[in-house]
Protein backbone atom coordinates (compact mmCIF):
# COMPACT_ATOMS: atom_id res chain seq x y z
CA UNK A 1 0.00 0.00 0.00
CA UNK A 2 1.19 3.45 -1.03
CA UNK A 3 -1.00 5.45 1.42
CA UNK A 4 0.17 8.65 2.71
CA UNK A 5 -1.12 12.45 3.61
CA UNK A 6 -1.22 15.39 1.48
CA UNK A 7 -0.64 18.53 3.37
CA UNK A 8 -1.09 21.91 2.02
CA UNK A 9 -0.21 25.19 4.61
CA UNK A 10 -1.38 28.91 3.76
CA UNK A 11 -1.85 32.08 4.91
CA UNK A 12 -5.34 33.14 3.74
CA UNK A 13 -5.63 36.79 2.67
CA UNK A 14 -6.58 38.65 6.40
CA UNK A 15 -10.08 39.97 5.57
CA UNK A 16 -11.29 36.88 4.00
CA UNK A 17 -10.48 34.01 6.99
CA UNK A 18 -13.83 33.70 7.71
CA UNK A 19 -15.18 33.17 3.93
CA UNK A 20 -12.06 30.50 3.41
CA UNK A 21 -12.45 28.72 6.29
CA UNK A 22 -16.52 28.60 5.32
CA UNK A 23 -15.54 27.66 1.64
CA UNK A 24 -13.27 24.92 2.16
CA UNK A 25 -15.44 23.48 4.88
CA UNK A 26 -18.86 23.85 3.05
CA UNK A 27 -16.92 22.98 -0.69
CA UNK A 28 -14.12 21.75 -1.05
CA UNK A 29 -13.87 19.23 1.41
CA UNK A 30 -17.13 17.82 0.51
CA UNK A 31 -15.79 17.67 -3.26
CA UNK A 32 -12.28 16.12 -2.41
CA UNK A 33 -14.21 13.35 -0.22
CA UNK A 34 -17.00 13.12 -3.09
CA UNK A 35 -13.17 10.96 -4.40
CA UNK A 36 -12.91 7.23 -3.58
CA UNK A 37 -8.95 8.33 -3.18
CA UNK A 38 -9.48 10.20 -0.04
CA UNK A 39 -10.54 8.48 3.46
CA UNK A 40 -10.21 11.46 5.19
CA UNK A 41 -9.58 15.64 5.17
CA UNK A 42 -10.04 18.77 7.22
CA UNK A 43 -9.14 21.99 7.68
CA UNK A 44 -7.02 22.55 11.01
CA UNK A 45 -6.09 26.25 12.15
CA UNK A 46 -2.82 26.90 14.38
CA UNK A 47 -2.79 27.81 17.88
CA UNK A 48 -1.00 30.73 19.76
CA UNK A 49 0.49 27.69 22.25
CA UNK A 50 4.11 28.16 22.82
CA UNK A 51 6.18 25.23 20.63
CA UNK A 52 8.98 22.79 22.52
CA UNK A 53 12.48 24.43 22.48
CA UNK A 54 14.32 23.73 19.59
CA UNK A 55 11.12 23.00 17.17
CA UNK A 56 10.97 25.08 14.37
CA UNK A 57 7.22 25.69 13.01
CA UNK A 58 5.99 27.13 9.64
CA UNK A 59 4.46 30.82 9.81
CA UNK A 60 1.33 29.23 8.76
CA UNK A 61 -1.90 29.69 10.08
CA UNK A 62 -4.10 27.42 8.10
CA UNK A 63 -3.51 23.64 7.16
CA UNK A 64 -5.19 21.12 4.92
CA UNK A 65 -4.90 17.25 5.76
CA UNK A 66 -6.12 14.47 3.13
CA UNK A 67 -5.80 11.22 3.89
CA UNK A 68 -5.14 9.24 1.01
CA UNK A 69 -5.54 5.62 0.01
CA UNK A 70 -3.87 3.83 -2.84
CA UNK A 71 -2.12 0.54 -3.75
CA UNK A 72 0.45 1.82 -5.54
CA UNK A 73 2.63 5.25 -5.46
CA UNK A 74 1.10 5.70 -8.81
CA UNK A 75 -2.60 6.34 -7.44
CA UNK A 76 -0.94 8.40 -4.94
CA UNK A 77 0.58 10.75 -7.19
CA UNK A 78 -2.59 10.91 -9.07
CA UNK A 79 -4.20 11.50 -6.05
CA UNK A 80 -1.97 14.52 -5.65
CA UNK A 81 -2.77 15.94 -9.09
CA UNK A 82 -6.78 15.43 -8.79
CA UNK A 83 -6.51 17.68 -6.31
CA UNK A 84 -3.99 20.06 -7.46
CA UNK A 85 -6.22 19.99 -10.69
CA UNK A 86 -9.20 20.97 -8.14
CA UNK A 87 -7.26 23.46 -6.55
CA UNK A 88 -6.72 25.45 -9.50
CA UNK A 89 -9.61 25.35 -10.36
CA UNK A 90 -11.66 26.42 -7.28
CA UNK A 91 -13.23 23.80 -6.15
């Protein structure tokens, strides 16, 4: 099995966090899981909790998770590219 995670970080544009966070939640992630290649996805927002010394995190505040399955690193990367494909275009 060549199942994995595809994880996509951004910073949305300031005035519109509330509109993203309601379009990916009401949209896209209902499109992405309408795939049989995903098991799993949600949006995930950081925190203002301190980190453990040493750890060194993104400046970030918004992150994607999809949970992928496929037999073969083949459906994975085409995994990748359906939604890279959906991406682009909006969805």
């Amino acid at each position: 099995m060549a199942n994995g995670l595809l994880i996509i970080s951004l910073n949305p544009v300031p005035d519109a966090v509330e509109a993203f966070e309601k379009w990916v939640v009401n949209n896209h992630l209902p499109e992405v899981m309408s795939s049989r290649r995903f098991v799993k996805a949600g949006l995930y927002r950081t925190t203002d909790l301190p980190t453990l010394p040493g750890v060194e995190v993104m400046d970030r505040s918004h992150y994607t998770v999809y949970e992928v399955a496929a037999a073969t690193e083949a459906e994975l990367d085409d995994a990748g590219d359906g939604l890279r494909e959906m991406l682009a275009a909006g969805d």
